[in-house]
Every structure is written in C-alpha cells, then in structure tokens.
C-alpha atoms as a PDB file:
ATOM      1  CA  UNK A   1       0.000   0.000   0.000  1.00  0.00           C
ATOM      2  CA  UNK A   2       2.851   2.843   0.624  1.00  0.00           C
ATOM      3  CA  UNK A   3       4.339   1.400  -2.813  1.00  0.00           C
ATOM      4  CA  UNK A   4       1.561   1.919  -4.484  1.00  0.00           C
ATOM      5  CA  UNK A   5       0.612   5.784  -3.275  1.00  0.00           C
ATOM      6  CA  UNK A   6       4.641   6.704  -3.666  1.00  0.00           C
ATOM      7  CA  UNK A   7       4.007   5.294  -7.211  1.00  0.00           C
ATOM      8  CA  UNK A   8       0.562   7.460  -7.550  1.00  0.00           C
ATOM      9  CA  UNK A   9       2.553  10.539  -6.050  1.00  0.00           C
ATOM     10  CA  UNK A  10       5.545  10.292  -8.530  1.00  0.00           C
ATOM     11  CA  UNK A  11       3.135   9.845 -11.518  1.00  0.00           C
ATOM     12  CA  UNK A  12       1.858  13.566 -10.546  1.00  0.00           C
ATOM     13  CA  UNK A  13       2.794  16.981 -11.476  1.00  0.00           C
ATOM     14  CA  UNK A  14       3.929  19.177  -8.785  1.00  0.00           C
ATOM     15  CA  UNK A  15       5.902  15.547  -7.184  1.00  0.00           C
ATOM     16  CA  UNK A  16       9.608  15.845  -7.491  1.00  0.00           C
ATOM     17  CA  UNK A  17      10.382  12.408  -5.809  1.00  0.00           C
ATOM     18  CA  UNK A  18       8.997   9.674  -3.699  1.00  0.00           C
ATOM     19  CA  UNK A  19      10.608   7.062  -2.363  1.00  0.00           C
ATOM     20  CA  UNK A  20      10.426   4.391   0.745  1.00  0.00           C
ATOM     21  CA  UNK A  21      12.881   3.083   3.053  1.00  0.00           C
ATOM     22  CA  UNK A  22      12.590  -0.023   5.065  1.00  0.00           C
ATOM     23  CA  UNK A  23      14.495  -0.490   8.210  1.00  0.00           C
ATOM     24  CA  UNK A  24      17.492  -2.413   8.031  1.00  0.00           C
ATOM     25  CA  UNK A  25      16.749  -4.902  10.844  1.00  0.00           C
ATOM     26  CA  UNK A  26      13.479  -6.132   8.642  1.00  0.00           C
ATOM     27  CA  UNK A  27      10.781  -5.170  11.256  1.00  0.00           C
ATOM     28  CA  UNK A  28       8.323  -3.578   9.520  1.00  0.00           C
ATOM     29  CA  UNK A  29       9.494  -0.149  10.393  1.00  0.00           C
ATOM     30  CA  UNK A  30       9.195   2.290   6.781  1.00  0.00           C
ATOM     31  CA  UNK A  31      10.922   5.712   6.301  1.00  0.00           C
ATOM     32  CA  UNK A  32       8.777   7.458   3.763  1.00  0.00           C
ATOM     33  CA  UNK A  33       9.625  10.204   1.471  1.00  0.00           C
ATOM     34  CA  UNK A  34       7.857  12.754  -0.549  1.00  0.00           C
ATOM     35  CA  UNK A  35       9.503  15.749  -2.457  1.00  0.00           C
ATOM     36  CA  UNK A  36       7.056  18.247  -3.400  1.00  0.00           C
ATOM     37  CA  UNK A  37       7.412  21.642  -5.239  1.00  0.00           C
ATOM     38  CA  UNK A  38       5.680  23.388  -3.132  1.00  0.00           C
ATOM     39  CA  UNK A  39       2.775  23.250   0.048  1.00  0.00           C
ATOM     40  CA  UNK A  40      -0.279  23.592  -2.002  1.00  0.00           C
ATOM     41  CA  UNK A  41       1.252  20.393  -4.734  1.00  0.00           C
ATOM     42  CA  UNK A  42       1.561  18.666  -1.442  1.00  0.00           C
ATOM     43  CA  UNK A  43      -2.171  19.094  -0.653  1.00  0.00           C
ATOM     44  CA  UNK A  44      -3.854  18.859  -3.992  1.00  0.00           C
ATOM     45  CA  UNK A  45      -1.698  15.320  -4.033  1.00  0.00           C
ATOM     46  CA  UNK A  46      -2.361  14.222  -0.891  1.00  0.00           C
ATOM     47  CA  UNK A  47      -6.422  15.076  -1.272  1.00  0.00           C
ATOM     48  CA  UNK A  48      -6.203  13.191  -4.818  1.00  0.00           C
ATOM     49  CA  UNK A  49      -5.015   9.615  -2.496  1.00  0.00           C
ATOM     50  CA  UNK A  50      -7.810   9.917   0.009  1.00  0.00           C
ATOM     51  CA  UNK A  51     -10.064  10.365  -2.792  1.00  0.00           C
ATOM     52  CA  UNK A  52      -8.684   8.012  -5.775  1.00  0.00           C
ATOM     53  CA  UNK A  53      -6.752   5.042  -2.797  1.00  0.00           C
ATOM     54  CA  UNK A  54      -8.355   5.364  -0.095  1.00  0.00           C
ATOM     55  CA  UNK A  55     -11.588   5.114  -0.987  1.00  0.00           C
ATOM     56  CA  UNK A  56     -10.788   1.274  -2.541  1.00  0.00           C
ATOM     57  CA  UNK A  57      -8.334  -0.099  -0.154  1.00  0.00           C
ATOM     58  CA  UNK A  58      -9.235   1.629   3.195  1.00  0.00           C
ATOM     59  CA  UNK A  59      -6.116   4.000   3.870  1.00  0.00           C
ATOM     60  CA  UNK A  60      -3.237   3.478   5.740  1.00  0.00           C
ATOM     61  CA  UNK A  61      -5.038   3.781   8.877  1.00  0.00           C
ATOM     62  CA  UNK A  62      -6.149   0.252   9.353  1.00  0.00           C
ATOM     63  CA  UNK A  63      -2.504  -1.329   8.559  1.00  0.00           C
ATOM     64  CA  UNK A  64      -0.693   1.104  10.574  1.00  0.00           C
ATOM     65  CA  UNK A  65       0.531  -0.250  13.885  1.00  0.00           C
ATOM     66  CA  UNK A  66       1.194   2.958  15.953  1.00  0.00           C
ATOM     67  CA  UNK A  67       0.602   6.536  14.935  1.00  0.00           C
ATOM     68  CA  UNK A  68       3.824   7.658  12.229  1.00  0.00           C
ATOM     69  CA  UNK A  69       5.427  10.434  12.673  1.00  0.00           C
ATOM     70  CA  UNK A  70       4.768  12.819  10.286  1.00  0.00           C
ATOM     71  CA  UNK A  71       7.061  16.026   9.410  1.00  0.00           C
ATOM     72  CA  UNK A  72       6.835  18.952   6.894  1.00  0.00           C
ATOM     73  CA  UNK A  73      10.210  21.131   6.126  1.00  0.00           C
ATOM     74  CA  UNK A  74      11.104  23.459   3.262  1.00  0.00           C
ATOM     75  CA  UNK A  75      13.895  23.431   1.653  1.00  0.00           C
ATOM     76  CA  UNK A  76      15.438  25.460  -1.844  1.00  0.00           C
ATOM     77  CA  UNK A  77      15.262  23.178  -4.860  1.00  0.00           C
ATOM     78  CA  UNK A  78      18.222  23.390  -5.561  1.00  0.00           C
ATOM     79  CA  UNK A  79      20.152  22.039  -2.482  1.00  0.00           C
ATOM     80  CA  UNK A  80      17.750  18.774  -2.899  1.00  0.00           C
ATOM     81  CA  UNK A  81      20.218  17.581  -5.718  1.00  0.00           C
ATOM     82  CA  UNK A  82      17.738  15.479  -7.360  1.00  0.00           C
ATOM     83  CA  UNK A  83      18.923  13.972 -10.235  1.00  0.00           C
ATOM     84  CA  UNK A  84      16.827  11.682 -12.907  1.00  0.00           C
ATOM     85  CA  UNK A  85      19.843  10.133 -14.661  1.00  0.00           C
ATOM     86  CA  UNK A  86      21.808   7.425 -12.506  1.00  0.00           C
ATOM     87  CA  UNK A  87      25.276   7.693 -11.985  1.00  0.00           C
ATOM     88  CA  UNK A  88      26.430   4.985 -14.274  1.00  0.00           C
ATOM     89  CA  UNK A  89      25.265   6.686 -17.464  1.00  0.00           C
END
C-alpha cells in the first residue's frame, strides 16, 4: 500500500520524488519520502489519495501499527540535488 501511493505521487505533477525506506533490521518499520514543489502540490496530491486510494483499499489507517510520525520542512530546490539520470550513465 505505501508502494503503491509513492508510485501514484511520482506519476503527478507538482511531485519531485517519492521514495520508501525499510528499516534495516526487517521489522516492519518504513521511512517514507515525498519531495514536493511546493505546500499547495503537497495538498492537492495528498487530497487526490484519500479520494482516488483510499476510498478502494481503506487508507493506511487500518494497517498502521502505531501513529507515524509525520514532518513537513522546506527546503530550496536546488540544495535537494535530485537527479533523474543514474550515476552509471
């Protein structure tokens, strides 16, 4: 289920970069990541999932097992040094 809204958020305009995380000792612990453009992308996007996901699987809610901790920060574009090509082309 986070696969599958990362993969919804990339596929939008206004999403620089999504990604997940797991935890290296394989106990269902996730760091998630979302790169935005800007606070208002971030809402239209995340109002699209409750309406488009949500509604057919449920939400996150139900799988969860404690509440996540959830952060928003700014940041310049630029110093994000996202780049589409890999490093071995």
């Amino acid at each position: 289920m986070l696969e599958v809204r990362q993969e919804f958020k990339r596929r939008q305009t206004g999403c620089l970069a999504a990604w997940i995380a797991p935890s290296t000792d394989g106990h269902g612990l996730f760091l998630v990541h979302s790169v935005f453009t800007d606070q208002k992308s971030w809402k239209r996007i995340s109002e699209m999932i409750v309406k488009k996901l949500d509604t057919k699987d449920g939400g996150l809610e139900g799988v969860i097992g404690g509440p996540p901790l959830v952060g928003l920060f700014e940041s310049p574009l630029e110093s994000l040094n996202l780049s589409t090509t890999s490093e071995n082309e």
